[in-house]
Protein backbone atom coordinates (compact mmCIF):
# COMPACT_ATOMS: atom_id res chain seq x y z
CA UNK A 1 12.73 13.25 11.27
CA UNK A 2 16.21 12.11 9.15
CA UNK A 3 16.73 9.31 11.48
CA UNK A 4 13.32 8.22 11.42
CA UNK A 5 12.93 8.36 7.36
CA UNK A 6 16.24 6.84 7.27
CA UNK A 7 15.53 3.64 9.64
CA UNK A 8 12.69 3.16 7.49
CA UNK A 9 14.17 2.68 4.52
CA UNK A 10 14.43 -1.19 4.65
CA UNK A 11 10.80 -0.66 5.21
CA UNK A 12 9.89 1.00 2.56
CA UNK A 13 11.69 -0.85 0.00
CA UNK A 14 9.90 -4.54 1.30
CA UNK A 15 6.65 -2.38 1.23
CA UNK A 16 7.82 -1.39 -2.60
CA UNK A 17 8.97 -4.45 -3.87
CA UNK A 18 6.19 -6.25 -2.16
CA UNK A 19 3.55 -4.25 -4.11
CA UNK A 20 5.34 -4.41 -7.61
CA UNK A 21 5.05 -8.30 -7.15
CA UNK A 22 1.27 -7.37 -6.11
CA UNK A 23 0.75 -5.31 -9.41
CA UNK A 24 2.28 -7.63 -11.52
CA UNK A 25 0.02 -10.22 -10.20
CA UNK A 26 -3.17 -8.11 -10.77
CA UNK A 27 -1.83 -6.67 -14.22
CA UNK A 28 -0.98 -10.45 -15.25
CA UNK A 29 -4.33 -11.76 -14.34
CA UNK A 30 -6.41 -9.33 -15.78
CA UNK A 31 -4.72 -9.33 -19.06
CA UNK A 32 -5.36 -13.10 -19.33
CA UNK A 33 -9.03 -12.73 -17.99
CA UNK A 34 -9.64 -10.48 -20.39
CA UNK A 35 -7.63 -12.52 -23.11
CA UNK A 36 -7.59 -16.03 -23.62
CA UNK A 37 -10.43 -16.70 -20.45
CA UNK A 38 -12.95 -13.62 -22.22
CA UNK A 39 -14.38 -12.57 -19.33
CA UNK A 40 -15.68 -8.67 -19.12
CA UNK A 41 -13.27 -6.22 -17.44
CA UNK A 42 -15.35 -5.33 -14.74
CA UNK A 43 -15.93 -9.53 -13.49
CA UNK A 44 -11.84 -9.70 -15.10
CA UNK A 45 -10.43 -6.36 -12.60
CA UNK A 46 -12.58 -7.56 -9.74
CA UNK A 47 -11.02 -11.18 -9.82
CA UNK A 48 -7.32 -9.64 -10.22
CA UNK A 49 -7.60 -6.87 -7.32
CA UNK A 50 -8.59 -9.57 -5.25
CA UNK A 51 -5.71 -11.65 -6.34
CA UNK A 52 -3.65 -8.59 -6.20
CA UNK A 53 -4.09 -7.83 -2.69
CA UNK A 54 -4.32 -11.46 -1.46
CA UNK A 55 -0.16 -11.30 -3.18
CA UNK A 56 0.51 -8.18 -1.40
CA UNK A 57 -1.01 -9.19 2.00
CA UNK A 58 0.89 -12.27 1.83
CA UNK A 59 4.20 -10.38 0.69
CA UNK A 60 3.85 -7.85 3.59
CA UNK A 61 2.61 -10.52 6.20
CA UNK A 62 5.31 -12.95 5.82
CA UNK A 63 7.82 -10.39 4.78
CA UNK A 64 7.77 -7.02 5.52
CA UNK A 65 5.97 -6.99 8.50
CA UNK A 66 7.14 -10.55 9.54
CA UNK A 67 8.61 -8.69 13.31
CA UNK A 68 4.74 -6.99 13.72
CA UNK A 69 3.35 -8.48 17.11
CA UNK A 70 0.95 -11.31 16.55
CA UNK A 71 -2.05 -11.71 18.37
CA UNK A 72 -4.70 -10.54 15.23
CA UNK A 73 -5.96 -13.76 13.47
CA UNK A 74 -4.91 -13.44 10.22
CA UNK A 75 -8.21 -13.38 8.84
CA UNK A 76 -9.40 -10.12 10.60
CA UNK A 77 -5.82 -8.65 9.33
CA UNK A 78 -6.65 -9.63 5.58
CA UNK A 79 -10.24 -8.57 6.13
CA UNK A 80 -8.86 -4.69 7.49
CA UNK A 81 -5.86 -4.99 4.34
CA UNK A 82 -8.39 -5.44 2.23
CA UNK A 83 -10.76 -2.47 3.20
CA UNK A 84 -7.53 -0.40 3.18
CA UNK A 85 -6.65 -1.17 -0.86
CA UNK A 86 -10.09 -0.61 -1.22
CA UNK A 87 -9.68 2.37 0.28
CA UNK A 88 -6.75 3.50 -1.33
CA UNK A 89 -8.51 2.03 -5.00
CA UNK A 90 -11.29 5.20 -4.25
CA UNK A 91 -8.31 7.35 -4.14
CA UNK A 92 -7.61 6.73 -7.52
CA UNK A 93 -10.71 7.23 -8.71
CA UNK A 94 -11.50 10.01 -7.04
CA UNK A 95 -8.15 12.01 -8.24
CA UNK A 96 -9.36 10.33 -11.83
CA UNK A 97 -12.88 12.12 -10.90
CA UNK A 98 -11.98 15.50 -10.04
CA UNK A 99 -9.29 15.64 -13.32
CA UNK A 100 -11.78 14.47 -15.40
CA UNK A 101 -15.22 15.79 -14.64
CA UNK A 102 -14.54 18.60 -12.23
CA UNK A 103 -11.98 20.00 -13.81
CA UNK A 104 -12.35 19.21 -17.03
CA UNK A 105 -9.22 17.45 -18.51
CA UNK A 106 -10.77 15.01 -20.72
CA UNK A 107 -7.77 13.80 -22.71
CA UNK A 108 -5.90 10.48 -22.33
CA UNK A 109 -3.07 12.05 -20.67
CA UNK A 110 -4.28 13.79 -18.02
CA UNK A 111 -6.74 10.51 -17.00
CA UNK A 112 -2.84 8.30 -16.99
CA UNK A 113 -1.44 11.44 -14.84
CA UNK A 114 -4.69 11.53 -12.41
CA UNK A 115 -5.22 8.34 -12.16
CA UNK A 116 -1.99 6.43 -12.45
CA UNK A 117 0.06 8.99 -11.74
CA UNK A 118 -1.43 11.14 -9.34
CA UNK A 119 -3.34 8.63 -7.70
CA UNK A 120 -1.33 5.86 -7.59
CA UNK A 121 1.06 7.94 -5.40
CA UNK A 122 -1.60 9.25 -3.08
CA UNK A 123 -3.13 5.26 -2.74
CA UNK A 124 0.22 4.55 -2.12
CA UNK A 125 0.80 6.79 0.58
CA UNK A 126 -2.68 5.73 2.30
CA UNK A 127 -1.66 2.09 1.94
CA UNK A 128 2.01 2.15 3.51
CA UNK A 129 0.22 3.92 6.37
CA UNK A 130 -3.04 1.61 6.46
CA UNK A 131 -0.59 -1.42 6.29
CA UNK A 132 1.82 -0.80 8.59
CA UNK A 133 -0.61 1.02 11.52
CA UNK A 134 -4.11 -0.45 11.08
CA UNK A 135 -3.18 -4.12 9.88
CA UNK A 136 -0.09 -4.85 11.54
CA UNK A 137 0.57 -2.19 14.10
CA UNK A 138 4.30 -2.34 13.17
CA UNK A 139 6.92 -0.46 15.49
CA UNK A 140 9.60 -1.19 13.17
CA UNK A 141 13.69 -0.39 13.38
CA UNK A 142 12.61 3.72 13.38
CA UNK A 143 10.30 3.55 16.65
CA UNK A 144 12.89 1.56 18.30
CA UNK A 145 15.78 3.95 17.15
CA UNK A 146 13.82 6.74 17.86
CA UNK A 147 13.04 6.19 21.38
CA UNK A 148 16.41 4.55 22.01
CA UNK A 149 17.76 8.73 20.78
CA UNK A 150 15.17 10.21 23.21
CA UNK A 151 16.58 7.89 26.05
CA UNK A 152 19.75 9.02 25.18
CA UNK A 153 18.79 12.72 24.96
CA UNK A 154 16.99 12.80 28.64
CA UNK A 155 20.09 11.14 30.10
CA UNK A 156 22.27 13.18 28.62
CA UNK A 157 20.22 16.77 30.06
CA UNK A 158 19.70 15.32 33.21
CA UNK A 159 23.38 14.88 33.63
């Protein structure tokens, strides 16, 4: 379980640094949609999670998952990363939910820790995994290292 956390480091950090470009993206746009542009911040968040995700798709399909087999058209793989953010978007509401209304913690804070906080990490989570098993089917450095250890195991029982 080391090894395999540890060979996917490099991952991780692309996924990371690909997604802070994404948010920055989506954060920029929205301010400025909302700014200067005055549109309303439902029209204003649509438009930037779009843009958002169309930054991290790119990021993560010409970056981080450059290696991932082809085969997909790359429309179908934006169409299934999209449903994915989506996907991990209702996790963040839904943690934002259950703080809120079902539990009752009302203030400013605990909305930031739910929502951002809380459910930023668990979107996060759902997204590596979406990403890297449902869009691009990646078998990365820590499959290959893996098996290549298990290889080495069997031939070293066997004699």
């Amino acid at each position: 379980m080391v090894a395999r956390l540890r060979a996917a480091g490099p991952e991780l950090a692309a996924f990371a640094a690909v997604g802070l470009c994404a948010y920055a993206a989506d954060l920029g746009l929205f301010l400025w949609l909302r700014g200067p542009v005055g549109l309303d911040p439902l029209t204003a968040k649509a438009l930037s999670f779009v843009a958002g995700c169309s930054v991290a798709y790119t990021g993560n399909a010409f970056g981080t998952y450059r290696q991932a087999p082809d085969g997909v058209p790359r429309l179908r793989q934006y169409g299934i990363f999209f449903a994915v953010n989506i996907a991990g978007a209702l996790v963040q509401l839904l943690c934002l939910a259950v703080s809120h209304h079902g539990l009752g913690l009302t203030s400013r804070r605990a909305d930031t820790v739910s929502g951002a906080g809380i459910g930023m990490a668990l979107a996060t989570v759902l997204r590596f995994w979406g990403t890297r098993t449902l869009v691009f089917r990646y078998r990365g450095a820590a499959t290959a290292q893996v098996r290549q250890a298990r290889q080495v195991a069997r031939t070293t029982w066997t004699g």
